[in-house]
Protein backbone atom coordinates (compact mmCIF):
# COMPACT_ATOMS: atom_id res chain seq x y z
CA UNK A 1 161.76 145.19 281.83
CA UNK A 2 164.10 145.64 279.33
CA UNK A 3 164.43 142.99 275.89
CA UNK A 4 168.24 142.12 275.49
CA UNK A 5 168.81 143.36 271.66
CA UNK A 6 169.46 141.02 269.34
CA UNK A 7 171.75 141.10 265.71
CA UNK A 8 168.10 140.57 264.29
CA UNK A 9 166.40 143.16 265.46
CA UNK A 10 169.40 145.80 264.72
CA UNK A 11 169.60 144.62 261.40
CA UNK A 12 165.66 145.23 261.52
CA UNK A 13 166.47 148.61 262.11
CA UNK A 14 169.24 149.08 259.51
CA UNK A 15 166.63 148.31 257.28
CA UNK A 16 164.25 150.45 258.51
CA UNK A 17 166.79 153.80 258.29
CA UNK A 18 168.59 152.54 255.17
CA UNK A 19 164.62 152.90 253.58
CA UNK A 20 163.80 155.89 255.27
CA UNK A 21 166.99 157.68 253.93
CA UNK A 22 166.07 156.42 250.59
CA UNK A 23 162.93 157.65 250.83
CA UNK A 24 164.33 161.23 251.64
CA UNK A 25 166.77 160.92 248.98
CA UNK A 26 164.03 160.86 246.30
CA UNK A 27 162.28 163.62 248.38
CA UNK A 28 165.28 166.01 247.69
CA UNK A 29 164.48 165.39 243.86
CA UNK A 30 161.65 167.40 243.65
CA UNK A 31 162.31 170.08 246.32
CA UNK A 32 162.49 173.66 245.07
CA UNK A 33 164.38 175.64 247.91
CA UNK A 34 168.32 175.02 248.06
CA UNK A 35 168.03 175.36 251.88
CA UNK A 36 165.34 172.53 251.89
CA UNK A 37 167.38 170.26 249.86
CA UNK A 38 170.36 170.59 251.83
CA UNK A 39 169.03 170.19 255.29
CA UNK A 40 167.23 167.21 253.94
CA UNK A 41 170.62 166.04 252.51
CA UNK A 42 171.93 166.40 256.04
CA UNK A 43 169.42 164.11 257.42
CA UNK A 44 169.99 161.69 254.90
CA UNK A 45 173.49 161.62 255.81
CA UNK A 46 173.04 161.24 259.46
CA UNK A 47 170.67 158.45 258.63
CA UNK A 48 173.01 156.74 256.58
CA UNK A 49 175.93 156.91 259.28
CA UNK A 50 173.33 155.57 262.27
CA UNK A 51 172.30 152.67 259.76
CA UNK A 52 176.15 151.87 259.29
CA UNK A 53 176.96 152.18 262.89
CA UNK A 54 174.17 149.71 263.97
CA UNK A 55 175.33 147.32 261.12
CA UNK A 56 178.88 147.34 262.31
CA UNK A 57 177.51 146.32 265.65
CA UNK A 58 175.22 143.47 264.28
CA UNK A 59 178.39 142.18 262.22
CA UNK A 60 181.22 142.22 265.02
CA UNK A 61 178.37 140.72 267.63
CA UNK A 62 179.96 137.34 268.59
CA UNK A 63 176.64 135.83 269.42
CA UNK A 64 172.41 136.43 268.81
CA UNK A 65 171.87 138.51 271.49
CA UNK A 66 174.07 140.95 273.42
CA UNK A 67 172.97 143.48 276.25
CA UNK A 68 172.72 147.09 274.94
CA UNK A 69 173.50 149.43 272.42
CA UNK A 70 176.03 152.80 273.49
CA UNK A 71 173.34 155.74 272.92
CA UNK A 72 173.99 158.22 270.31
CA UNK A 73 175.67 161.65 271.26
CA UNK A 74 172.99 164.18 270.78
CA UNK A 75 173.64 166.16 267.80
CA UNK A 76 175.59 170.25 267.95
């Protein structure tokens, strides 16, 4: 059975990237390798775009609850 999704529980998971790419962020700080730090940047960057895609949706829902979210393209 599948739970309609709700502006709450997308903003829920805003929250939850939006920390987890902070958290990354101050993990680039102390790496040593270049190659490290810029994959890692990568990921932060792809966590911040998912975060502002799903907070676009919560913001131009018209109501609580709507029925699904498009899936993300797989990444190249």
């Amino acid at each position: 059975m599948n739970q309609p999704i709700t502006k709450d529980m997308l903003l829920r998971q805003v929250d939850a990237l939006r920390d987890l790419s902070r958290r990354a962020r101050r993990l680039t700080e102390t790496m040593l390798a270049d190659e490290d730090k810029r994959r890692l940047g990568r990921y932060v960057q792809e966590l911040d775009e998912r975060a502002s895609v799903l907070e676009r949706q919560a913001a131009d829902a018209k109501t609580g609850q709507f029925a699904a979210v498009a899936p993300r393209a797989p990444a190249p």
